[in-house]
Protein backbone atom coordinates (compact mmCIF):
# COMPACT_ATOMS: atom_id res chain seq x y z
CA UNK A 1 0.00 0.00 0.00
CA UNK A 2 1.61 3.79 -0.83
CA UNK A 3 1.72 5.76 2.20
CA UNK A 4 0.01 9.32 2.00
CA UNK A 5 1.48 12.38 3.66
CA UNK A 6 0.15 15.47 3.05
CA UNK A 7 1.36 17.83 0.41
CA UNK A 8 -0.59 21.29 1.07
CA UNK A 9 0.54 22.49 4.56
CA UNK A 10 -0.19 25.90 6.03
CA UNK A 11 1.85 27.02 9.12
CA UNK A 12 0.18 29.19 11.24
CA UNK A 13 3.28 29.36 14.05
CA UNK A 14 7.17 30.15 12.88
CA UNK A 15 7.97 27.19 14.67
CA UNK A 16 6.37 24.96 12.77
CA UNK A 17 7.36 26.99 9.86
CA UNK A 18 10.77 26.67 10.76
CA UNK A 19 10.50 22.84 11.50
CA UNK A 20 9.33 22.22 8.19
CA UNK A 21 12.45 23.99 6.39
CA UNK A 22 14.79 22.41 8.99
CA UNK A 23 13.25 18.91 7.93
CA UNK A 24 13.51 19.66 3.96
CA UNK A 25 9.29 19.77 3.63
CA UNK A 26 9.36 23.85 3.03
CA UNK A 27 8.27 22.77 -0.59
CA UNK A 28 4.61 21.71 0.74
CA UNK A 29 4.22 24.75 2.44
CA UNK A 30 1.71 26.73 0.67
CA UNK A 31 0.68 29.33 3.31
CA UNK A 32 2.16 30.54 6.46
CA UNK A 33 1.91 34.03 8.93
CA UNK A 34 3.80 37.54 8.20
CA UNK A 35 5.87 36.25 11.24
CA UNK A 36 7.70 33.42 9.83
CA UNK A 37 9.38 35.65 7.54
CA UNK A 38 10.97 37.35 10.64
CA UNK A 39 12.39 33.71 11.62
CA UNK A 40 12.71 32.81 7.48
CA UNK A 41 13.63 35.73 5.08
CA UNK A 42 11.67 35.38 2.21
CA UNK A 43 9.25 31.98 3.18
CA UNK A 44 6.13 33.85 2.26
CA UNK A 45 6.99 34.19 -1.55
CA UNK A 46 4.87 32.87 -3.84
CA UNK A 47 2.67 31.47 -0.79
CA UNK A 48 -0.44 32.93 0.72
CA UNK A 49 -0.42 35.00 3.57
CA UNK A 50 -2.41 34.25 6.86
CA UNK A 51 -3.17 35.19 10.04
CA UNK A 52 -1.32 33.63 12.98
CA UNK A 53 -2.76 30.76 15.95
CA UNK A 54 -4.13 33.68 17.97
CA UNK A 55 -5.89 35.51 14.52
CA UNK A 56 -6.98 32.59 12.59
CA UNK A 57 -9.20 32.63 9.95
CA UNK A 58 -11.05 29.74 8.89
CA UNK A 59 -11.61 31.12 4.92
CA UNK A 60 -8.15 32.22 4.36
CA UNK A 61 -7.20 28.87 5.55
CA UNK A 62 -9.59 27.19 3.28
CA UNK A 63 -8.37 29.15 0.45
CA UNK A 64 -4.68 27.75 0.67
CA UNK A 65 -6.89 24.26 -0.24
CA UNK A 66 -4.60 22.12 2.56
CA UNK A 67 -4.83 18.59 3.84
CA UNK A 68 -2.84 19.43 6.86
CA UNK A 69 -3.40 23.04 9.46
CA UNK A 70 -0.13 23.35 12.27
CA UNK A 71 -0.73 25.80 14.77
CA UNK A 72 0.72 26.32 18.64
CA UNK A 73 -0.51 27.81 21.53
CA UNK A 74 -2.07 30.57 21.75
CA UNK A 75 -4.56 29.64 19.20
CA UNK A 76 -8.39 30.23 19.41
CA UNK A 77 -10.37 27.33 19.66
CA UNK A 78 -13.05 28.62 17.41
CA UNK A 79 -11.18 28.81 14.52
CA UNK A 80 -10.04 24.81 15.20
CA UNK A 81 -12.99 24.32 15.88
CA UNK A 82 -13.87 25.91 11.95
CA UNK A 83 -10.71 24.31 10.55
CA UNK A 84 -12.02 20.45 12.11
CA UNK A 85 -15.22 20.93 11.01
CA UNK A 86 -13.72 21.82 7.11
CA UNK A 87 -12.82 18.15 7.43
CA UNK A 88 -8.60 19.47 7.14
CA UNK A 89 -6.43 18.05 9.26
CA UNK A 90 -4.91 19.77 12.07
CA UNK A 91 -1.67 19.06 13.95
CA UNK A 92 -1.85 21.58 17.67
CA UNK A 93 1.50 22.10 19.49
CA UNK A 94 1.54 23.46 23.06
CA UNK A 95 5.56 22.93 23.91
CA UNK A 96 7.14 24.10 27.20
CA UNK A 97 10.10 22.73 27.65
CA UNK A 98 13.18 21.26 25.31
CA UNK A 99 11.73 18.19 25.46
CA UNK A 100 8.03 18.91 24.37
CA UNK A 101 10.32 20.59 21.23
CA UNK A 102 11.94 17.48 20.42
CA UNK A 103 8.76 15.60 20.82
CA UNK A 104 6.76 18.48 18.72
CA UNK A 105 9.62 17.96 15.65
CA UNK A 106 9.14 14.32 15.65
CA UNK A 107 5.33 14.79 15.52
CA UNK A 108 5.61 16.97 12.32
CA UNK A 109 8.26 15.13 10.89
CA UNK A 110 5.95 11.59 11.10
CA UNK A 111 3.03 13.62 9.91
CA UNK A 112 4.68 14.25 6.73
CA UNK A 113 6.53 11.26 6.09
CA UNK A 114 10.36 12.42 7.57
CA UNK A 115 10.60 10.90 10.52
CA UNK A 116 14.60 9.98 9.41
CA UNK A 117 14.83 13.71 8.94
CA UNK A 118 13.08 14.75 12.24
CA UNK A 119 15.45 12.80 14.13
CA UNK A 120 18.37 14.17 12.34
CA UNK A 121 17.43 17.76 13.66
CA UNK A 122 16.92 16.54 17.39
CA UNK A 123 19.70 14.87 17.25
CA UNK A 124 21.42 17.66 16.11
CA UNK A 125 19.76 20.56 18.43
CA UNK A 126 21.02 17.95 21.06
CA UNK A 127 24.29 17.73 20.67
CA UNK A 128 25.15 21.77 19.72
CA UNK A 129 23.79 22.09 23.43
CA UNK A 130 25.59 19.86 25.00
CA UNK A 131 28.34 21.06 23.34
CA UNK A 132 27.36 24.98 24.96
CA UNK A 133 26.90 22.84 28.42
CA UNK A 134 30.67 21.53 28.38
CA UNK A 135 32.21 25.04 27.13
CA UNK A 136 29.77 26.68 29.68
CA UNK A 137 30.89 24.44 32.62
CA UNK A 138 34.49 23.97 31.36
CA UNK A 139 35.56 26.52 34.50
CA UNK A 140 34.92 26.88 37.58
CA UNK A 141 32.87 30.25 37.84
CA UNK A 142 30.52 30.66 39.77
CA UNK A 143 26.48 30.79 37.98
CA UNK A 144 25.67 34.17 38.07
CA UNK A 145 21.67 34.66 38.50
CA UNK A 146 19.55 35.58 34.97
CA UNK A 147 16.39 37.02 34.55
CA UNK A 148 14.55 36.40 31.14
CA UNK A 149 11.87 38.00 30.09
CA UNK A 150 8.97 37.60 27.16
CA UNK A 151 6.92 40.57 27.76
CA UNK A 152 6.92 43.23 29.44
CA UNK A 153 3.67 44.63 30.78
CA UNK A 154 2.89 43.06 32.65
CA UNK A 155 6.06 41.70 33.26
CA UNK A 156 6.41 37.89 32.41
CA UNK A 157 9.42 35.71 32.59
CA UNK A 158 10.27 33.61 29.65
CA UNK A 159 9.08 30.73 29.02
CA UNK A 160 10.77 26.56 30.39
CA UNK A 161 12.58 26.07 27.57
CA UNK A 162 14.33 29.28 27.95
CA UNK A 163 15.32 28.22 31.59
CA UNK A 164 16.85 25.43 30.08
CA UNK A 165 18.91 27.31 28.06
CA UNK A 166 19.69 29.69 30.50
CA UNK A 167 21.14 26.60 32.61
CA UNK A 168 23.01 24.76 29.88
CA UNK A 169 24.89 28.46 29.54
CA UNK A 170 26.34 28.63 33.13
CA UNK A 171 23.42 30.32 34.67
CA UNK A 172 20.99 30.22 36.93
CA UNK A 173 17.16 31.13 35.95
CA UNK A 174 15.88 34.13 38.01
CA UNK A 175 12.30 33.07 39.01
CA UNK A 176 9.49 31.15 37.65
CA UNK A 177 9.42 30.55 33.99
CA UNK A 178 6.47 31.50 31.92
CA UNK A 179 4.65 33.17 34.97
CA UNK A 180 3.72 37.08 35.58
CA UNK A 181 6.04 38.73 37.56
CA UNK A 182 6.32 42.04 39.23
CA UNK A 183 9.32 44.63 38.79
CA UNK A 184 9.21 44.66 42.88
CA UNK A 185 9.50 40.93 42.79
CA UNK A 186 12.49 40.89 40.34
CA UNK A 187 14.05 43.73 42.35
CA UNK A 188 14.32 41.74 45.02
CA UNK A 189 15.87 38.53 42.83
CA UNK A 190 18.67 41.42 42.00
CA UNK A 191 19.71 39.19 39.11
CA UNK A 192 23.47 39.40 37.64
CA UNK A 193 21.75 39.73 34.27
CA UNK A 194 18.25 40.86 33.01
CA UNK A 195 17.89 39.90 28.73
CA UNK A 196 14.81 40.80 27.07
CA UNK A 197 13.25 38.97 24.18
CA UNK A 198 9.66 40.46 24.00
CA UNK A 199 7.09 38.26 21.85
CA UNK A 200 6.68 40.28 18.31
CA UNK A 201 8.87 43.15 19.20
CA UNK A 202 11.77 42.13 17.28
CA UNK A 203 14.86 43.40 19.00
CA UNK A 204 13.38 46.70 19.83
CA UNK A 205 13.15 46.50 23.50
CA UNK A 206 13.53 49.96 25.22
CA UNK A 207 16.03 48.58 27.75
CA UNK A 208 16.53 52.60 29.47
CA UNK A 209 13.32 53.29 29.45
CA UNK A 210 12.45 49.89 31.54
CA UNK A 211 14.59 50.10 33.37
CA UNK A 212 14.10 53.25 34.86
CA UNK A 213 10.43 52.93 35.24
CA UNK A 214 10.76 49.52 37.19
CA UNK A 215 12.92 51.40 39.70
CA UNK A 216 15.97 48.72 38.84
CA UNK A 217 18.58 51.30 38.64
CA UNK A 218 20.40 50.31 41.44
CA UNK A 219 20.29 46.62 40.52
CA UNK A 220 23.26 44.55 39.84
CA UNK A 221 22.28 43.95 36.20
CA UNK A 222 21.79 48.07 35.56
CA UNK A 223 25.45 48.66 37.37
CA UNK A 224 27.13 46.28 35.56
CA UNK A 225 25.20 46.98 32.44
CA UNK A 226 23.99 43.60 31.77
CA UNK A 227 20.78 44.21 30.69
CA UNK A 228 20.44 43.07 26.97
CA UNK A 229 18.02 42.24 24.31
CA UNK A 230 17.85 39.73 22.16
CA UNK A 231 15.60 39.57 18.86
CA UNK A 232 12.63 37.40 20.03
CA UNK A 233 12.35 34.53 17.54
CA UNK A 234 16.00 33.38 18.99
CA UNK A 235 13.65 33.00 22.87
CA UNK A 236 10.10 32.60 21.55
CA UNK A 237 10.13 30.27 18.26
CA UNK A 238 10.40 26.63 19.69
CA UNK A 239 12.46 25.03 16.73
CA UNK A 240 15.94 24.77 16.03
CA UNK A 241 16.23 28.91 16.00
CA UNK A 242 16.44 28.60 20.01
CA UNK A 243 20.35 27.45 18.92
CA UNK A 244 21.00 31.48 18.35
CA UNK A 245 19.23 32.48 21.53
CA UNK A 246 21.86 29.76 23.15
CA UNK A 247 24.73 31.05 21.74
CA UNK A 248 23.73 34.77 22.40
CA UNK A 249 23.60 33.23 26.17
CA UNK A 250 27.02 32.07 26.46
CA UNK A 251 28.32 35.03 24.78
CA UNK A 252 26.57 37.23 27.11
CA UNK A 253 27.19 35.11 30.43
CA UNK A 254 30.82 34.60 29.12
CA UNK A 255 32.67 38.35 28.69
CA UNK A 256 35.73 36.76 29.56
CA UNK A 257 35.82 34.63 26.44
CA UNK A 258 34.96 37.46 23.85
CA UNK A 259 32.87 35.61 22.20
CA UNK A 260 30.50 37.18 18.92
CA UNK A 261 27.79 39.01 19.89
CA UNK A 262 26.09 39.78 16.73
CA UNK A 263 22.43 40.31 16.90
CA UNK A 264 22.44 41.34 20.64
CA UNK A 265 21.45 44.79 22.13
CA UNK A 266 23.47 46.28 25.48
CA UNK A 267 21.57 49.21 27.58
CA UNK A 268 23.25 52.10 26.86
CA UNK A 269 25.91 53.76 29.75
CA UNK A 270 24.50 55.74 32.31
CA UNK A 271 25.00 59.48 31.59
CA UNK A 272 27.49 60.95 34.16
């Protein structure tokens, strides 16, 4: 019997987006968001346009004329709801750690008939953090204490998987992952480092401005001036892209090694 995998696939998440190109399956992508083009350079040509998890449409879905829908959380369960009823099918992530990645690329990877190549690209996220983990722990520093953040009003730490990285650097994750936060309450963490990667905001983070309106002047991040940003996909896509957010990590947590920094933001000095 010949297997059938689908061959119309519209992305409404980077991630998945991403996945798929990592994979080699960007060819059966016929419609995906204005955002994976921030993670992708040029994915949306020649395919349709849509609106993201969170803005779905159900007809400009339909018009792409798929046999399989990938989305991630936040989506609206209305529009599934639409997309089910069209009789598509629909693959949902909702990842929160490394782990629920892996598990997320091997799901899209079976779905459309890759499964070798979905393991190659685990296998290979894997290792390059391992890798970070030995170079990270190769001394004997001590971990200084990072805060991450997603968003910032309200304030809301990043998310697991981002803790995760933060560890395999050399650090230590400031808080709980994924949950609201106060600036009092990360005022009193007095983290080492603060590094912004704000959901949609590219890497246009105001880092002054926030941090004189949370009061965090006096903080051992603002001193020091390690308070950074970081262009979001690199924290906020779940794919293989969280590789540049890792290295942009180490370089940060790492001066002493003068590593490359390209790509990352540093608050600006202090006027005297």
């Amino acid at each position: 019997m010949t297997a059938y995998f689908p061959q119309r696939i519209v992305s409404l998440q980077p991630s998945a987006t991403v996945i798929l190109s990592e994979i080699g399956a960007a060819d059966r992508l016929v419609a995906c968001t204005r955002y994976c083009e921030e993670v992708l350079p040029e994915i949306s040509r020649g395919r349709i346009l849509v609106s993201d998890s969170w803005t779905a449409r159900r007809d400009e879905i339909l018009s792409a004329k798929p046999d399989l829908v990938i989305a991630a959380v936040p989506y609206q369960a209305e529009a599934v709801a639409e997309i089910l009823q069209a009789g598509v099918r629909f693959l949902g992530l909702a990842p929160r750690s490394l782990s629920d990645i892996y598990t997320d690329i091997a799901a899209i990877s079976g779905a459309v008939g890759q499964a070798p190549d979905g393991a190659r690209v685990i296998d290979a996220m894997q290792q390059a953090i391992d890798r970070v983990r030995q170079f990270a722990y190769a001394d004997d520093r001590p971990r200084p204490l990072v805060f991450c953040e997603e968003w910032g009003k309200p304030i809301i730490a990043s998310q697991p998987w981002v803790a995760e990285l933060v560890e395999a650097a050399g650090g230590t994750f400031a808080g709980m992952p994924g949950v609201p936060t106060t600036p009092e309450r990360v005022g009193e963490l007095d983290p080492d480092y603060i590094v912004t990667a704000w959901c949609g905001a590219g890497d246009r983070v105001p880092l002054g401005k926030i941090v004189r309106e949370r009061g965090w002047q006096q903080g051992k991040a603002a001193r020091s001036r390690r308070v950074y940003c970081v262009p979001d996909p690199w924290f906020n896509t779940p794919a293989p892209t969280l590789l540049r957010g890792l290295n942009a990590l180490v370089a940060i947590l790492h001066p002493h090694r003068n590593l490359e920094m390209s790509g990352v933001r540093r608050i600006d000095p202090v006027p005297v």
